[in-house]
C-alpha atoms as a PDB file:
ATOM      1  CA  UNK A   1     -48.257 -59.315   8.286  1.00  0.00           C
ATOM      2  CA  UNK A   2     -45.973 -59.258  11.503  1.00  0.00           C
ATOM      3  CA  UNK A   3     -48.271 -60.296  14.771  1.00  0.00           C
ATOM      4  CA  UNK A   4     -45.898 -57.393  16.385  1.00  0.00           C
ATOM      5  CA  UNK A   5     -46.602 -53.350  16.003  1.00  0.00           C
ATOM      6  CA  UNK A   6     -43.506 -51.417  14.576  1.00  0.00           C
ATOM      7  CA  UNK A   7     -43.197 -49.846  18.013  1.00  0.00           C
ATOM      8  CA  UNK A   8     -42.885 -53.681  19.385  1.00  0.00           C
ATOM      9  CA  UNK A   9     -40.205 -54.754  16.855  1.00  0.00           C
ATOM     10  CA  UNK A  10     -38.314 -51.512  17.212  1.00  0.00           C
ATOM     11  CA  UNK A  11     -37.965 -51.945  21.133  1.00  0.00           C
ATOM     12  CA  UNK A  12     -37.396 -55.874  20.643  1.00  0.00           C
ATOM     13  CA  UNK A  13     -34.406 -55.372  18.333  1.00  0.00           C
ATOM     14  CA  UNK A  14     -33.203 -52.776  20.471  1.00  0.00           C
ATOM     15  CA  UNK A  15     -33.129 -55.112  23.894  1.00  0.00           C
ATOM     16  CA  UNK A  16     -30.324 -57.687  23.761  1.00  0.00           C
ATOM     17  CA  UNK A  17     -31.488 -59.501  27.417  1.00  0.00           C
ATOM     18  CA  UNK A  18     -34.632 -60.831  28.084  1.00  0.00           C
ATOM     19  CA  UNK A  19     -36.685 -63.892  30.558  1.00  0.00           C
ATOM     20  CA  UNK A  20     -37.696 -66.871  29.527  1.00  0.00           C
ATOM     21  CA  UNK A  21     -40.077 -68.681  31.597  1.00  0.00           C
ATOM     22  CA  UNK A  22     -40.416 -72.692  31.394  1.00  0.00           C
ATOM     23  CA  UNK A  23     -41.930 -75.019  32.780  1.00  0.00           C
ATOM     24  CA  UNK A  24     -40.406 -78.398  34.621  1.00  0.00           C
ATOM     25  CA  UNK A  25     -41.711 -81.734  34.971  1.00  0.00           C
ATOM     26  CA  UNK A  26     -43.063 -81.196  38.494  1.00  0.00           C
ATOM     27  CA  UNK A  27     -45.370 -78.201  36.575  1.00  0.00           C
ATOM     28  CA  UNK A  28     -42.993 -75.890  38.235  1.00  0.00           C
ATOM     29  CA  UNK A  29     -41.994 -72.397  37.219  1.00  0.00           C
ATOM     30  CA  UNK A  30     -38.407 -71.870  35.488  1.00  0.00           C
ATOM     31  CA  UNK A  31     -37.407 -68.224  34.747  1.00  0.00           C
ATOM     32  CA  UNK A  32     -33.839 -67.555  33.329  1.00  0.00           C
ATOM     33  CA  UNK A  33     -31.936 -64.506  31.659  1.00  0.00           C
ATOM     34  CA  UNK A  34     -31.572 -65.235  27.792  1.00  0.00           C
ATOM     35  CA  UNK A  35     -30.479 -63.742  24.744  1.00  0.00           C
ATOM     36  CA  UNK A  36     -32.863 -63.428  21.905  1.00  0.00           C
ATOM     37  CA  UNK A  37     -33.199 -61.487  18.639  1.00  0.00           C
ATOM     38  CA  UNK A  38     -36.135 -60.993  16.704  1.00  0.00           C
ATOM     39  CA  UNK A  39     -36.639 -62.947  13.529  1.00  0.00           C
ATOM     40  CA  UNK A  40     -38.598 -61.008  10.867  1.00  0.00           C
ATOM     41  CA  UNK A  41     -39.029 -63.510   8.415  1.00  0.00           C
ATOM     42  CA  UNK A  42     -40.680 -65.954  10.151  1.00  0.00           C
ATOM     43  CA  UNK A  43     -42.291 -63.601  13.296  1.00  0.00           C
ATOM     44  CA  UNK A  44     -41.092 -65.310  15.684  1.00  0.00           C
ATOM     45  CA  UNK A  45     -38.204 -64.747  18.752  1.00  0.00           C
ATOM     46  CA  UNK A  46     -35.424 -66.712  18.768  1.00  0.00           C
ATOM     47  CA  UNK A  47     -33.465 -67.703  21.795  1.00  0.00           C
ATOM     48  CA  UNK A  48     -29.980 -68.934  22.107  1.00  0.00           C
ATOM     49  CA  UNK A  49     -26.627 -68.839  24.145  1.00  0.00           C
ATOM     50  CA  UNK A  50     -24.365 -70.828  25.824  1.00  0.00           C
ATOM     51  CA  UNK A  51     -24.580 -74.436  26.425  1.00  0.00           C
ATOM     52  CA  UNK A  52     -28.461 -73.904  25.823  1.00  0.00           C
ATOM     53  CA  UNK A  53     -28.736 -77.135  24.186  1.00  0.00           C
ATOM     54  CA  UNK A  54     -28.125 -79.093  27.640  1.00  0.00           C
ATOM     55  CA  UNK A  55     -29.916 -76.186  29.620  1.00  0.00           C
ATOM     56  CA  UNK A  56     -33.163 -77.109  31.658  1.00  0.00           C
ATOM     57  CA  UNK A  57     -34.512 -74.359  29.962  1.00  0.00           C
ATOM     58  CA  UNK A  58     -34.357 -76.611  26.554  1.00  0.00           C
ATOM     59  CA  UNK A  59     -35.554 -79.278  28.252  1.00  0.00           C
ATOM     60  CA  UNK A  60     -38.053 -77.845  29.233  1.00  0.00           C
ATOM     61  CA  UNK A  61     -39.084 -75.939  25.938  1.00  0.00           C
ATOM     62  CA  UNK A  62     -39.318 -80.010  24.847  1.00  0.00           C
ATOM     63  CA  UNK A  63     -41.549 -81.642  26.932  1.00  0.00           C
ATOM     64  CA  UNK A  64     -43.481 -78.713  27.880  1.00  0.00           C
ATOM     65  CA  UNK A  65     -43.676 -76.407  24.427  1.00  0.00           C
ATOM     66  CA  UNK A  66     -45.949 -73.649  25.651  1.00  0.00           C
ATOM     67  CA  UNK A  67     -43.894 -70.219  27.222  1.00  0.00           C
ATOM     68  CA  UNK A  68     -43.416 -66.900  28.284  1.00  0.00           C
ATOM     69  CA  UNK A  69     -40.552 -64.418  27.416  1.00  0.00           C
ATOM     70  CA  UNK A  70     -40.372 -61.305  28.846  1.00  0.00           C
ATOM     71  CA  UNK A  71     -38.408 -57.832  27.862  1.00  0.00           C
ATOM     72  CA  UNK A  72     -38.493 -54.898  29.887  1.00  0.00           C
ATOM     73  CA  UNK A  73     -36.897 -51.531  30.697  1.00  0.00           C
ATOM     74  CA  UNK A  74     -37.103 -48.699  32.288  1.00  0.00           C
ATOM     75  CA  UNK A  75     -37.369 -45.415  30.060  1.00  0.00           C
ATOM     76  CA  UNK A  76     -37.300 -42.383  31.991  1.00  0.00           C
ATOM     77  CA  UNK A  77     -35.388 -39.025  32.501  1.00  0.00           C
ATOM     78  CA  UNK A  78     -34.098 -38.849  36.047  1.00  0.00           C
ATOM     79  CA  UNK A  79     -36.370 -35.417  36.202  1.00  0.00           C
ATOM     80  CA  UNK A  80     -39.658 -37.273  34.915  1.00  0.00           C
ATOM     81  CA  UNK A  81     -41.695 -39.998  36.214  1.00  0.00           C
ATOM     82  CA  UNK A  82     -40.960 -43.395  36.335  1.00  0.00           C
ATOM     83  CA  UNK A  83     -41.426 -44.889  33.208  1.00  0.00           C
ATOM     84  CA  UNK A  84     -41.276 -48.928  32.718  1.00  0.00           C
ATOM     85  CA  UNK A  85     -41.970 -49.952  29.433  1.00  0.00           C
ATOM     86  CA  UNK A  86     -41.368 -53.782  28.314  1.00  0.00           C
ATOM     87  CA  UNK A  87     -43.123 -56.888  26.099  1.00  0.00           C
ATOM     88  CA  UNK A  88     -44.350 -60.229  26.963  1.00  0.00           C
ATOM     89  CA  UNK A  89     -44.801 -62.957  24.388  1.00  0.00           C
ATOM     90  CA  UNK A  90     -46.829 -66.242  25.629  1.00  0.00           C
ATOM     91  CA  UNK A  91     -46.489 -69.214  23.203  1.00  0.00           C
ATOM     92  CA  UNK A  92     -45.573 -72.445  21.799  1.00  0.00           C
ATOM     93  CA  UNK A  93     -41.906 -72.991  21.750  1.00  0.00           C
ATOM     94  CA  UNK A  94     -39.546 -75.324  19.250  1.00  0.00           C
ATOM     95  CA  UNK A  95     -36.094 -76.538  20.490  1.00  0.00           C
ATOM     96  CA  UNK A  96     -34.318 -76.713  17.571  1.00  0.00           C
ATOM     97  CA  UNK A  97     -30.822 -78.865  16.736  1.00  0.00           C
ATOM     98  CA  UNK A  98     -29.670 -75.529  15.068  1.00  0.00           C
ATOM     99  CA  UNK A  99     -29.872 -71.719  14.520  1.00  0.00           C
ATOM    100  CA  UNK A 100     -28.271 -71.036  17.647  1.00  0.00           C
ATOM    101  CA  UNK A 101     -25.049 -69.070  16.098  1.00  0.00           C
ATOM    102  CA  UNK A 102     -27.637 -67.103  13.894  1.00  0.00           C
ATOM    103  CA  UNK A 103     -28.402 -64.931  17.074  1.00  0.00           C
ATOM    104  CA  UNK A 104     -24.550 -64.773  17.839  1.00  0.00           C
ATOM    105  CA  UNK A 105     -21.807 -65.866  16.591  1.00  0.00           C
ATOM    106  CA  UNK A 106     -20.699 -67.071  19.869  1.00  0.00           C
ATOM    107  CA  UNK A 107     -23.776 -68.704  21.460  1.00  0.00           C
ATOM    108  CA  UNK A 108     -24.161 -72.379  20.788  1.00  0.00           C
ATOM    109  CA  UNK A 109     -25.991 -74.223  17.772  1.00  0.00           C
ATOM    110  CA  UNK A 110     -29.220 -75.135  19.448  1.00  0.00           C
ATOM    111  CA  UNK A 111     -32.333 -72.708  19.988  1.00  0.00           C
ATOM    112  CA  UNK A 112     -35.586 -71.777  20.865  1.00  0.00           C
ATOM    113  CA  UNK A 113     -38.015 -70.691  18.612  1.00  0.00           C
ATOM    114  CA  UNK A 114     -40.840 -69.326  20.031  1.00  0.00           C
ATOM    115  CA  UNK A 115     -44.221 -68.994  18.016  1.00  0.00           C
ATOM    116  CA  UNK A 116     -46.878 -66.209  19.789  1.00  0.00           C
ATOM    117  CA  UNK A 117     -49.945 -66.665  20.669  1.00  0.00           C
ATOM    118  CA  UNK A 118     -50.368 -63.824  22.996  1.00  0.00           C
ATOM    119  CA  UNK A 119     -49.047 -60.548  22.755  1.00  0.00           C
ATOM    120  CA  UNK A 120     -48.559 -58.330  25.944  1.00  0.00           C
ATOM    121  CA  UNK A 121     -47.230 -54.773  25.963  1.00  0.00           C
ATOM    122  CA  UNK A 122     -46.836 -51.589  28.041  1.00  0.00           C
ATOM    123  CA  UNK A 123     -45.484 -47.958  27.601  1.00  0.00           C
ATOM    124  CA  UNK A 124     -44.398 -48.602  24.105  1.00  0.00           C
ATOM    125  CA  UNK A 125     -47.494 -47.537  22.577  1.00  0.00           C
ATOM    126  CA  UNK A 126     -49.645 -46.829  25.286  1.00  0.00           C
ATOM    127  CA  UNK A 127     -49.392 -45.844  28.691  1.00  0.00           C
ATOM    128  CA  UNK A 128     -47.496 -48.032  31.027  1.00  0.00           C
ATOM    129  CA  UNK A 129     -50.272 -49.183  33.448  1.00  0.00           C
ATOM    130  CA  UNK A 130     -52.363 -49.512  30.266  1.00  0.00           C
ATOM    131  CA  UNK A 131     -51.120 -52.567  28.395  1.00  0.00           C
ATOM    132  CA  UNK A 132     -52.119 -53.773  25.232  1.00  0.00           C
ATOM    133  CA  UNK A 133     -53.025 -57.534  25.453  1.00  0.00           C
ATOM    134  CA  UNK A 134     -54.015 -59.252  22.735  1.00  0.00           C
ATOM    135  CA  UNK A 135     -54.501 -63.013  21.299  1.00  0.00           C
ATOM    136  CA  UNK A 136     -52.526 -63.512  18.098  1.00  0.00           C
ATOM    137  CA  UNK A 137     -51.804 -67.612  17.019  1.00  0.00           C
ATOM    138  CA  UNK A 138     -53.027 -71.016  18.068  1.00  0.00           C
ATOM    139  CA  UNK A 139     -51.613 -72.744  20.585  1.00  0.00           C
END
């Protein structure tokens, strides 16, 4: 059984940008654009891209494995209210050696692989200034 509602997967597989937040060695806050899919099988999301494997955001994910990734949106008419809507998964996170090229062709080998522990979402399922938090893994 999926730590993610169907409403969260559905909106996760249909978002191709999301943040990733790290931290540095000086316990300093990193935050960078990524792409990501979802990976059913093993419940986890999976970043890649780029020249990730020499990325301070890798780095990072290695000496300091626990993470936040955020996707959000805005999903609104013009003529309704202003509707934000959006995910945030806190966890431990694996750099991986490969898997990369599984997300995109293009992207580079290496990855992220992050493992939940906290699930955080708004205006999927609920109202948008009502978000469902909830614990979901060890850390």
């Amino acid at each position: 059984m999926s730590h993610f509602s169907a409403a969260e997967i559905a909106y996760l597989k249909g978002q191709r940008l999301g943040r990733l937040a790290t931290i540095n060695d000086a316990g300093e806050p990193h935050v960078v654009p990524v792409g990501f899919r979802y990976n059913a099988e093993l419940d986890v999301i999976e970043i890649g891209g780029h020249g990730i494997g020499a990325s301070a955001k890798y780095r990072h994910a290695q000496r300091r494995p626990m993470v936040a990734f955020v996707v959000d949106d805005v999903a609104s008419d013009p003529q309704a209210p202003w509707q934000p809507r959006g995910i945030e998964v806190r966890g431990r996170a694996e750099a991986l050696a490969t898997g990369g090229k599984q997300i995109r062709p293009a992207f580079d080998d290496e990855l992220i692989r992050i493992h939940p522990t906290r699930i955080i979402a708004w205006g999927l399922e609920s109202e948008p200034h009502r978000p469902n938090a909830r614990n979901v893994g060890q850390p």
